[in-house]
C-alpha atoms as a PDB file:
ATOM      1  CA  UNK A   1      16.195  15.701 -11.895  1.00  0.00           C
ATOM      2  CA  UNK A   2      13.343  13.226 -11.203  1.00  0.00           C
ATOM      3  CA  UNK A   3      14.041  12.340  -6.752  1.00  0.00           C
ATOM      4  CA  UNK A   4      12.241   9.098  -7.244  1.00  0.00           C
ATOM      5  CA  UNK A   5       9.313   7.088  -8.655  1.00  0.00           C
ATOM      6  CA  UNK A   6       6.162   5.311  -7.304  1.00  0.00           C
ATOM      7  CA  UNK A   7       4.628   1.803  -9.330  1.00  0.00           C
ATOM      8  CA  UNK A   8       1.511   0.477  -9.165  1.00  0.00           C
ATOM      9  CA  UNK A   9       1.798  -2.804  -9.314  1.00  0.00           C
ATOM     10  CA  UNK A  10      -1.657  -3.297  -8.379  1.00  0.00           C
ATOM     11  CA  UNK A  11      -3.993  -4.261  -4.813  1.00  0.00           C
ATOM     12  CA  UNK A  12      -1.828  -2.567  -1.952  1.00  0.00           C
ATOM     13  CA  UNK A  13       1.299  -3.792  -3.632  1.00  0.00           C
ATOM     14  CA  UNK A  14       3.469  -0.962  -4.768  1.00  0.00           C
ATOM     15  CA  UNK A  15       7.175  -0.366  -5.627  1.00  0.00           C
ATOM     16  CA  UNK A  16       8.469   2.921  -4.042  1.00  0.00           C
ATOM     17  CA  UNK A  17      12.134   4.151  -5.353  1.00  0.00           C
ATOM     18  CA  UNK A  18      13.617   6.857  -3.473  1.00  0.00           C
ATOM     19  CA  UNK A  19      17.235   8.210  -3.234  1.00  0.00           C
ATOM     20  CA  UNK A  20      18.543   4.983  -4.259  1.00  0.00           C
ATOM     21  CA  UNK A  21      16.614   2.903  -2.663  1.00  0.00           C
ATOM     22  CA  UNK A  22      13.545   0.180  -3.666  1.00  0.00           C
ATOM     23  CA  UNK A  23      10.911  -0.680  -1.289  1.00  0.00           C
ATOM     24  CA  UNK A  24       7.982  -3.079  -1.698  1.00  0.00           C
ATOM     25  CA  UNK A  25       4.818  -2.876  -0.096  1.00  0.00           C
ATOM     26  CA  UNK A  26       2.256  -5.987   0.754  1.00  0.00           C
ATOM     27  CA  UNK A  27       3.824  -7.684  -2.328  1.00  0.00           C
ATOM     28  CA  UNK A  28       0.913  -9.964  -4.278  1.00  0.00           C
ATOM     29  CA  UNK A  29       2.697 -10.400  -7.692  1.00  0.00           C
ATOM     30  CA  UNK A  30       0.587 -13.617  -8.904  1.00  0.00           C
ATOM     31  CA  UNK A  31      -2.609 -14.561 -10.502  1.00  0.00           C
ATOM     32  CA  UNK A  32      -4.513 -15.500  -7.838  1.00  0.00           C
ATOM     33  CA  UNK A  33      -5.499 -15.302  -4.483  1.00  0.00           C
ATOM     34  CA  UNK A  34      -7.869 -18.135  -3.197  1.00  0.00           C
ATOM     35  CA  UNK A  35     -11.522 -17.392  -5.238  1.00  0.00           C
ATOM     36  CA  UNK A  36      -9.892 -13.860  -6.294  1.00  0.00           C
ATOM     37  CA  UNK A  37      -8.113 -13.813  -9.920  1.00  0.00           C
ATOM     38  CA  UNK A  38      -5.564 -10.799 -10.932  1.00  0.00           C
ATOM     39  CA  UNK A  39      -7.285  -8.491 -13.738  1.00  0.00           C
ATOM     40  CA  UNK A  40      -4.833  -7.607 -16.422  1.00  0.00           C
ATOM     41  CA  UNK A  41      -1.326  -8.805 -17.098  1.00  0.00           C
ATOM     42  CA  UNK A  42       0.978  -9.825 -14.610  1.00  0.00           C
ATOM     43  CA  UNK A  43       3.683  -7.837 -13.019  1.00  0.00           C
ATOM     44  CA  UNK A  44       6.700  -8.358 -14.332  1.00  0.00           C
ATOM     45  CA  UNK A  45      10.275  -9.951 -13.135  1.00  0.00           C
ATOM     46  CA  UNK A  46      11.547  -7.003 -12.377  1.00  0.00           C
ATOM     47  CA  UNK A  47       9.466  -5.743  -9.746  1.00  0.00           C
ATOM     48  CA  UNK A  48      11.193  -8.325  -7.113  1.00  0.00           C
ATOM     49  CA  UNK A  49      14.409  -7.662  -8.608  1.00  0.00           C
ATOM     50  CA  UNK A  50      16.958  -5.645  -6.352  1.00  0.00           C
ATOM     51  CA  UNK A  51      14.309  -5.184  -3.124  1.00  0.00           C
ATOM     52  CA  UNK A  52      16.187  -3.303  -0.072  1.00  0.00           C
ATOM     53  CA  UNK A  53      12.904  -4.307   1.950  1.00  0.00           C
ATOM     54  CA  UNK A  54       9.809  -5.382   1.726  1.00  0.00           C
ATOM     55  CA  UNK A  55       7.216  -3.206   3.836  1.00  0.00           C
ATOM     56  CA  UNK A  56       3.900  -5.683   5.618  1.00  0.00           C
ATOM     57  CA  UNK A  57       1.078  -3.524   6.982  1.00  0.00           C
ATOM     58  CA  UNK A  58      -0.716  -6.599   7.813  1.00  0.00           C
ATOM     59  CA  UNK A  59      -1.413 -10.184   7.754  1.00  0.00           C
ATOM     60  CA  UNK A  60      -4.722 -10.257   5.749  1.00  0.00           C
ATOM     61  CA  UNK A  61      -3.933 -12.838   2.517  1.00  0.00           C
ATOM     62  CA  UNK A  62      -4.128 -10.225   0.222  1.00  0.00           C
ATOM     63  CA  UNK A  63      -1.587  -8.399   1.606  1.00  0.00           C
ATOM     64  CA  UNK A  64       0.696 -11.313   2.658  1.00  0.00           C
ATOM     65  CA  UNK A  65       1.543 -13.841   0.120  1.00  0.00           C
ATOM     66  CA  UNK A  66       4.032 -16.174   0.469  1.00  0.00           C
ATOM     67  CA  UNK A  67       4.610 -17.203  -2.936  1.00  0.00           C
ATOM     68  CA  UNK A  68       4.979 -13.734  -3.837  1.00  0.00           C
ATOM     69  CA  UNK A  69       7.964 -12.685  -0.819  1.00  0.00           C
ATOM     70  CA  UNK A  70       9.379 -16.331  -1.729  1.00  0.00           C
ATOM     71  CA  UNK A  71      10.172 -14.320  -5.487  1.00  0.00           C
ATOM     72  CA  UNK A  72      12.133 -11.957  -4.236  1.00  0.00           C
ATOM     73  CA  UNK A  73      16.144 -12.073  -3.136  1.00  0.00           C
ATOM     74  CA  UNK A  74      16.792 -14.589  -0.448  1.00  0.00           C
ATOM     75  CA  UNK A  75      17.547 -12.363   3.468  1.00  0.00           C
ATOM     76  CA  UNK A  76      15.549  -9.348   2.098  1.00  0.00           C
ATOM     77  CA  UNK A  77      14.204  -7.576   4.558  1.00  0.00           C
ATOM     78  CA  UNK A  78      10.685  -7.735   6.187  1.00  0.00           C
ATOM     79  CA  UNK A  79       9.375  -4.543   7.843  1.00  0.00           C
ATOM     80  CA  UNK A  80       6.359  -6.036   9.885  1.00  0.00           C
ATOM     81  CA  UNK A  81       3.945  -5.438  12.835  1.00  0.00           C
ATOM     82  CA  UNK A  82       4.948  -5.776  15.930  1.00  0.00           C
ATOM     83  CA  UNK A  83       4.156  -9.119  17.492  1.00  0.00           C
ATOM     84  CA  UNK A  84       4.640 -10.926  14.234  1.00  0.00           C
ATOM     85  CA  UNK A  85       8.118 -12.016  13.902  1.00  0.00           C
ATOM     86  CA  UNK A  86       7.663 -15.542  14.746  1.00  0.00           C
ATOM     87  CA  UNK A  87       4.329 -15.762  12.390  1.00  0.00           C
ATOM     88  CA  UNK A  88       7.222 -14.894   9.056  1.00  0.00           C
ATOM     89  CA  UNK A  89      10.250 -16.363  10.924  1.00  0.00           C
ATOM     90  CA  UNK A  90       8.209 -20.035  10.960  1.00  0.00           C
ATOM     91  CA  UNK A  91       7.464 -19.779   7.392  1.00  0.00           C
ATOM     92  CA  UNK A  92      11.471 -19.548   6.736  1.00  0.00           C
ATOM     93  CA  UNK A  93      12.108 -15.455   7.108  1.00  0.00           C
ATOM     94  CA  UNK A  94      14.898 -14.762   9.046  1.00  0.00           C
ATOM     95  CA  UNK A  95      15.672 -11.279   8.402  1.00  0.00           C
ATOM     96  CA  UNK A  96      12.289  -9.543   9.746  1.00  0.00           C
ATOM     97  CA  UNK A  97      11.945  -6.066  11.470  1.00  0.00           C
ATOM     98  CA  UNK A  98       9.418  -5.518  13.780  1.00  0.00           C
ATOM     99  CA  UNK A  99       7.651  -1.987  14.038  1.00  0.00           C
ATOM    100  CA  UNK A 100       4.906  -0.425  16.396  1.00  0.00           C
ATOM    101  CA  UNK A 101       3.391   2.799  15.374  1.00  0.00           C
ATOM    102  CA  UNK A 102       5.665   5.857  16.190  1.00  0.00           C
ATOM    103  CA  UNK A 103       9.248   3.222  15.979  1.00  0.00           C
ATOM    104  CA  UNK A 104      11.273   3.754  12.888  1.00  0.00           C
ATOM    105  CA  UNK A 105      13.778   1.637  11.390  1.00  0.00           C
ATOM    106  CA  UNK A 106      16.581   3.026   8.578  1.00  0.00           C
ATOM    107  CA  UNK A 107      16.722   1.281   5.122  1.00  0.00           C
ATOM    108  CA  UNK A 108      20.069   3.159   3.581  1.00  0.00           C
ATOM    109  CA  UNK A 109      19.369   6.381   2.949  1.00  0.00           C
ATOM    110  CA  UNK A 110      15.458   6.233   4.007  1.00  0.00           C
ATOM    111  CA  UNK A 111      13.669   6.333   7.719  1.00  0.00           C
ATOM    112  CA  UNK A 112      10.545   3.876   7.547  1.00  0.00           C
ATOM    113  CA  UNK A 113       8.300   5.008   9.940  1.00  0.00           C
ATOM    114  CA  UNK A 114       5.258   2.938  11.278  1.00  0.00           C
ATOM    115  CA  UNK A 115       2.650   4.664  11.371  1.00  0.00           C
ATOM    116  CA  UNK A 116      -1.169   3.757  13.118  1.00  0.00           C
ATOM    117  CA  UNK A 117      -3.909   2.177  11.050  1.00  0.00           C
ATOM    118  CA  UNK A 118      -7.572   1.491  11.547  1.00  0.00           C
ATOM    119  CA  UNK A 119      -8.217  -2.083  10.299  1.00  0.00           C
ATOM    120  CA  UNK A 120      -9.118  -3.981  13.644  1.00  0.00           C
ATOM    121  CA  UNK A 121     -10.177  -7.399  12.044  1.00  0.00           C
ATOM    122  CA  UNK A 122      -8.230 -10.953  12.725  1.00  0.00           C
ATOM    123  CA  UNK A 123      -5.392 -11.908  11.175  1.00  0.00           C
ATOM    124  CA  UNK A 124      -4.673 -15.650  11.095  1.00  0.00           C
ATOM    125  CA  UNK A 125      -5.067 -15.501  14.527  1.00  0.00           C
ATOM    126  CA  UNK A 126      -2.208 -13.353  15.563  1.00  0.00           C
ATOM    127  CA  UNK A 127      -2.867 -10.266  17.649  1.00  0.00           C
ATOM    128  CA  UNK A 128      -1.133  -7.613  15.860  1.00  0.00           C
ATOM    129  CA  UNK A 129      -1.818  -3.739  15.339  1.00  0.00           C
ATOM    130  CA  UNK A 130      -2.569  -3.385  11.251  1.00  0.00           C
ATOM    131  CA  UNK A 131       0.517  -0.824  10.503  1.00  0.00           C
ATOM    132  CA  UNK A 132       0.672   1.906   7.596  1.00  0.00           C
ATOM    133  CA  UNK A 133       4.345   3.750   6.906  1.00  0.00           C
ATOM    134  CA  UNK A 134       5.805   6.830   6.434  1.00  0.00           C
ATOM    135  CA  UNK A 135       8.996   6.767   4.223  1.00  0.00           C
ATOM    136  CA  UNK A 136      11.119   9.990   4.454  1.00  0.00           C
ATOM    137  CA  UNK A 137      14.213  11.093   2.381  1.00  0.00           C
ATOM    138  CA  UNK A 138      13.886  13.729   0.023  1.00  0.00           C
ATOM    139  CA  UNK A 139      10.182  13.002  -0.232  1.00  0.00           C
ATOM    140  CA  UNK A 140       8.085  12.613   2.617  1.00  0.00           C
ATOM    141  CA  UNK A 141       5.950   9.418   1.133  1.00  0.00           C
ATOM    142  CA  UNK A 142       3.109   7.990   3.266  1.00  0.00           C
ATOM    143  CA  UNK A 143       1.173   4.282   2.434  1.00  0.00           C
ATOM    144  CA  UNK A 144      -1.627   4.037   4.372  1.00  0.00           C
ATOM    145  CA  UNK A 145      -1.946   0.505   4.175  1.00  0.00           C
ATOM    146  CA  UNK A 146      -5.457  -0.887   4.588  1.00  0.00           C
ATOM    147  CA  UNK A 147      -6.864   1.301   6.508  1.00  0.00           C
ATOM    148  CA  UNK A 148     -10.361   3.452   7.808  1.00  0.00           C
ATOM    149  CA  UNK A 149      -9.870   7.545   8.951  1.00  0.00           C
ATOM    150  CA  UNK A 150      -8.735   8.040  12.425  1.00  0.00           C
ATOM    151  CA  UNK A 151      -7.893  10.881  14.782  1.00  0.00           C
ATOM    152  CA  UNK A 152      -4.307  12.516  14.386  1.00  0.00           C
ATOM    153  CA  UNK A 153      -4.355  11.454  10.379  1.00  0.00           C
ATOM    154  CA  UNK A 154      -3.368  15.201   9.886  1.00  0.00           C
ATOM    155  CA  UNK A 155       0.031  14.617  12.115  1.00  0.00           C
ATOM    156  CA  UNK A 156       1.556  13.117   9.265  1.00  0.00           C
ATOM    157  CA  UNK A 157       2.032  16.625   7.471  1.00  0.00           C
ATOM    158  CA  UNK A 158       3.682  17.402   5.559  1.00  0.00           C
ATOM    159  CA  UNK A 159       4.035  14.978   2.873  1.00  0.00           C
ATOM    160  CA  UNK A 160       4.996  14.995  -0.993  1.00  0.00           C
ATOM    161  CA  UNK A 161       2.766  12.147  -1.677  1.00  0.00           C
ATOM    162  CA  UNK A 162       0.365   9.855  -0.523  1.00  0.00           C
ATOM    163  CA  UNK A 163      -0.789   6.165  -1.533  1.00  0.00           C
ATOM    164  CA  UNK A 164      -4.507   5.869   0.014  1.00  0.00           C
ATOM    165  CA  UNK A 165      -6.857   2.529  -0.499  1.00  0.00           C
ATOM    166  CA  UNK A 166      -9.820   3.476  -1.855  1.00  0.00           C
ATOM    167  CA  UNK A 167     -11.949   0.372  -2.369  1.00  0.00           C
ATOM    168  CA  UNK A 168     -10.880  -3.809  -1.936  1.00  0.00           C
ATOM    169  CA  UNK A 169     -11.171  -6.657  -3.878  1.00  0.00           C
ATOM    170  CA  UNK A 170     -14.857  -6.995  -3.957  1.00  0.00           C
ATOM    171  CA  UNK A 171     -18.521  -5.609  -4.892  1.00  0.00           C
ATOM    172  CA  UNK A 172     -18.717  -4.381  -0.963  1.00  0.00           C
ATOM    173  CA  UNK A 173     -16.715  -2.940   1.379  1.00  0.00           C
ATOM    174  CA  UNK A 174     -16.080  -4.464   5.004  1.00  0.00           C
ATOM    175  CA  UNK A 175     -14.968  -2.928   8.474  1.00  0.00           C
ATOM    176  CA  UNK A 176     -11.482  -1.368   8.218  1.00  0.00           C
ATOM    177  CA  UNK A 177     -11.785   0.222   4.583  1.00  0.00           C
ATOM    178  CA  UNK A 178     -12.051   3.824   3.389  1.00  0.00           C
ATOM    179  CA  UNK A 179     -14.345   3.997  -0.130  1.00  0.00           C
ATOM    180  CA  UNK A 180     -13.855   6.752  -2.023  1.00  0.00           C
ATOM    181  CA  UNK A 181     -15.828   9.314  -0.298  1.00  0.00           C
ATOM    182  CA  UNK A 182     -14.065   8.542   3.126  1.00  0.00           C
ATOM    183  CA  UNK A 183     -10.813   8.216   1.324  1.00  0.00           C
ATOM    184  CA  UNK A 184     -10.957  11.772  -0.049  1.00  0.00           C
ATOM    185  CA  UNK A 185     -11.745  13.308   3.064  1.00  0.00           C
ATOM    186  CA  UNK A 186      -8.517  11.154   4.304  1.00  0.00           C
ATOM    187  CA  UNK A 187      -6.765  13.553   1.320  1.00  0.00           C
ATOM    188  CA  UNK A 188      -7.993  16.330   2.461  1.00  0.00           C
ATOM    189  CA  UNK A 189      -6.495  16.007   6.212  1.00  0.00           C
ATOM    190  CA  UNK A 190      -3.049  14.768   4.976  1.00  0.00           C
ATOM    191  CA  UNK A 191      -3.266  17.796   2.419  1.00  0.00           C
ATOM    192  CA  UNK A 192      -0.083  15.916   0.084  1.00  0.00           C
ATOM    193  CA  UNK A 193       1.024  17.457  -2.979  1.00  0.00           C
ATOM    194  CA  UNK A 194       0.291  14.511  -4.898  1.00  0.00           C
ATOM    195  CA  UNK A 195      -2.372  11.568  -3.775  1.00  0.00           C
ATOM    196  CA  UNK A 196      -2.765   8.090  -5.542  1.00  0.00           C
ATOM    197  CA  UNK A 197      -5.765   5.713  -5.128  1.00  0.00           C
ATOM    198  CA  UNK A 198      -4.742   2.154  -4.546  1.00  0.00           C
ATOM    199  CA  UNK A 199      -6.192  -0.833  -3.522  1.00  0.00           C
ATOM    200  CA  UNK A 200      -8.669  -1.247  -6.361  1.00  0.00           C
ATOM    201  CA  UNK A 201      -9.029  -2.575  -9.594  1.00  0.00           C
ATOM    202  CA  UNK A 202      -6.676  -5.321  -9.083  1.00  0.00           C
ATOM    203  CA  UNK A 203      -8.057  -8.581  -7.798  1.00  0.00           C
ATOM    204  CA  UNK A 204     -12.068  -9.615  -8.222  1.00  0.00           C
ATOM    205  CA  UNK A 205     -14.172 -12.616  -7.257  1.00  0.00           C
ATOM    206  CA  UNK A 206     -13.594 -14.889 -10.180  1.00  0.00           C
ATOM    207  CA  UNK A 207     -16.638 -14.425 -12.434  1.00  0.00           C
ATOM    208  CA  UNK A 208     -18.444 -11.542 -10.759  1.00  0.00           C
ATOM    209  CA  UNK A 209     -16.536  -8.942 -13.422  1.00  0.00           C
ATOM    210  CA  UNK A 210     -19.769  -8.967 -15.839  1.00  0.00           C
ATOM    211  CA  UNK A 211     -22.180  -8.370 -13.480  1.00  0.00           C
ATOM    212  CA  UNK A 212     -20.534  -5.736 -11.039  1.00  0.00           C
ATOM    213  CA  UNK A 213     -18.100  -4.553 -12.616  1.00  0.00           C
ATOM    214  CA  UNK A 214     -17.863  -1.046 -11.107  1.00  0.00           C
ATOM    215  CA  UNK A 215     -15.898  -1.491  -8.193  1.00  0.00           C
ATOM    216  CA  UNK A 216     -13.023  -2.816 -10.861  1.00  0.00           C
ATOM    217  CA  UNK A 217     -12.709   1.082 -12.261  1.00  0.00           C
ATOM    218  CA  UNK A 218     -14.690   3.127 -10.718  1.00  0.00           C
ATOM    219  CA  UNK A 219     -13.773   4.248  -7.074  1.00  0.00           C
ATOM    220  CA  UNK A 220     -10.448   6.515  -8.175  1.00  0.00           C
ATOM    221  CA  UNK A 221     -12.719   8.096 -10.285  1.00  0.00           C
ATOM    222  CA  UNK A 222     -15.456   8.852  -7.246  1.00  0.00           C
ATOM    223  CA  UNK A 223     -11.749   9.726  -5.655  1.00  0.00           C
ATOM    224  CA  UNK A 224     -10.726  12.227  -7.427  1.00  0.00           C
ATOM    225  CA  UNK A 225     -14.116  13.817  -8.281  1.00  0.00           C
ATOM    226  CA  UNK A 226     -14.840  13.847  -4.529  1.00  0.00           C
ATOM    227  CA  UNK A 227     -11.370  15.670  -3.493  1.00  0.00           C
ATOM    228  CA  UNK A 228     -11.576  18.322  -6.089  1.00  0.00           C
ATOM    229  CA  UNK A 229     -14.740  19.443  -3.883  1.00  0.00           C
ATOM    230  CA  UNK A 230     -13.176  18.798  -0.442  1.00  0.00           C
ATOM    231  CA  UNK A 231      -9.264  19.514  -0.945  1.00  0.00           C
ATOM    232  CA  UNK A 232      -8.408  20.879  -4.568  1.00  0.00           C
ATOM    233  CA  UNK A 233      -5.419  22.278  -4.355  1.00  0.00           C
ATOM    234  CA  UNK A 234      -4.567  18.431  -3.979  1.00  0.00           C
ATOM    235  CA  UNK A 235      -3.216  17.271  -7.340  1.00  0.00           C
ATOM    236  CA  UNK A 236      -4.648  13.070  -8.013  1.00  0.00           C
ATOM    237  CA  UNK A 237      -2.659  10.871 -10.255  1.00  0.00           C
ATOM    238  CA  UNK A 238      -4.798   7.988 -10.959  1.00  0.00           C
ATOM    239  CA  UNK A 239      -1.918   4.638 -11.871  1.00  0.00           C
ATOM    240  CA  UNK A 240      -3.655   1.825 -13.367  1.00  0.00           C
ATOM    241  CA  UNK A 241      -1.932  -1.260 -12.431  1.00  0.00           C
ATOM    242  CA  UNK A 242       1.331  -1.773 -13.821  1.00  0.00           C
ATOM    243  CA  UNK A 243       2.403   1.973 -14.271  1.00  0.00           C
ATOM    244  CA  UNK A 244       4.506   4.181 -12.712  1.00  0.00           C
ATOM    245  CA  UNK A 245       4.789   8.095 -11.434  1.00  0.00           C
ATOM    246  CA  UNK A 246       7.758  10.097 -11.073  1.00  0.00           C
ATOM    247  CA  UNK A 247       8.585  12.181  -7.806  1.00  0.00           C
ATOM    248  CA  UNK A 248      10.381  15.384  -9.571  1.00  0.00           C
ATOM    249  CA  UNK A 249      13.573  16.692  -8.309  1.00  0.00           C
ATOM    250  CA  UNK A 250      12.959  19.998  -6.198  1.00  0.00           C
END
C-alpha cells in the first residue's frame, strides 16, 4: 500500500501527500515571474485544491508569490520563517506559523520541522533565517529549500526521501545555491533512500532558452551521474515538472 506521494510541480514548488495529509511548498503555480516565463504547461487546479498548509522557506519572489497562495483555500495555513509574520499578515494572511530551525509545528497527523538553510541573501528587506523542513510521519521527508551545504547536514538521518535544488532559474548560479556537483555530495551526507532534484527546469529568462539552454535539462542529469560515484546505494528519481512519485507502503 503506497504511504504517500511527492509532485513536482516545478521550481521549489512541490506537493507532498503523506498519511492523509497535503502540503505545499514555495507555491509558484503561474506563468510568470517578473522577466522569468514558466516552461511547459501549467499546473493544474488541483494542485491548490484541499492544502492543509502551505510550507515558505523564504521570501525570495520565486519562492513567494502572492498570486499563487491567493489560489489556494481562504485561512490555509502558512508555515514561515521566523520574523516574518507581519511581512504575510500585511498582505491579508492571517493564519501564519512562524518556525526557527530546530521548532516544529503539527499539521494532523505530520510534525513539520524547520530545519537550517544556507541562503544568506536579502529578502525584501526583512531579516529572516532562509528555512528548509523536515516532514515526519511514516516517511521521514526532508525539502531543503534553497539552499548551499552546511555543517550538521548529516543530522537529518535518517530519511526516506529527499527533495534537493540542484540549479535556479538562470544560465548561472548565485550565492546560496548547490549545482549539481555540490548537490550530490549534499545526497551523499543525508544518505536517503530516494533523492529528487528540484529547482530546475522550471522558470528561464524569457528568450535566453535557444541560446543556453542547458541549465533547462541538464543539472539532474549531472545529479544523478555525480551521486552514482559519490553515494550509489542512493536510488535518484528524476520528476519533470508536473509528475508525481509514490512513497511505497513498508
Amino acid at each position: 500500500m503506497s504511504a504517500g506521494r511527492i509532485g513536482y510541480v516545478g521550481h521549489a514548488t512541490v506537493l507532498i501527500e503523506l498519511d492523509g495529509v497535503r502540503l505545499l511548498t514555495d507555491p509558484v503555480l503561474g506563468g510568470w515571474i517578473g522577466p522569468l516565463r514558466r516552461r511547459g504547461a501549467l499546473p493544474g487546479g488541483e494542485v491548490a485544491a484541499g492544502i492543509d498548509a502551505v510550507l515558505i522557506s523564504h521570501l525570495h519572489r520565486d519562492h513567494v508569490d502572492w498570486r499563487s497562495l491567493r489560489r489556494l483555500p481562504a485561512g490555509t495555513p502558512l508555515i514561515v520563517p521566523a520574523g516574518t509574520r507581519g511581512f504575510f499578515v500585511r498582505h491579508g494572511f492571517g493564519t501564519v506559523v512562524e518556525l526557527e530551525a530546530g521548532e516544529s509545528h503539527r499539521i494532523g497527523a505530520l510534525v513539520v520541522t524547520a530545519t537550517r538553510a544556507d541562503h544568506e541573501i536579502g529578502r525584501r528587506g526583512v531579516e529572516a533565517a532562509p528555512l528548509g523542513f523536515l516532514v515526519e510521519g511514516t516517511r521521514r521527508v526532508y525539502f531543503a529549500g534553497d539552499t548551499d551545504l552546511f555543517d550538521g547536514m548529516a543530522e537529518l538521518r535518517p530519511l526516506d526521501l529527499a527533495l534537493l535544488p540542484v540549479w535556479g532559474w538562470g544560465p548561472t548560479l548565485g550565492p546560496g545555491h548547490m549545482d549539481p556537483e555540490r548537490a550530490a555530495r549534499a545526497a551523499a551526507l543525508l544518505a536517503p533512500r530516494v533523492a529528487v532534484p528540484m529547482h530546475w527546469g522550471t522558470f528561464y529568462p524569457a528568450g535566453l532558452a535557444r541560446l543556453r539552454p542547458r541549465p533547462l535539462s541538464g543539472p539532474p542529469r549531472e545529479f544523478a551521474a555525480r551521486l552514482r560515484d559519490l553515494a550509489p546505494e542512493v536510488a535518484v528519481e528524476i520528476l519533470e515538472p508536473g509528475s508525481s512519485l509514490g512513497m511505497g507502503g513498508s
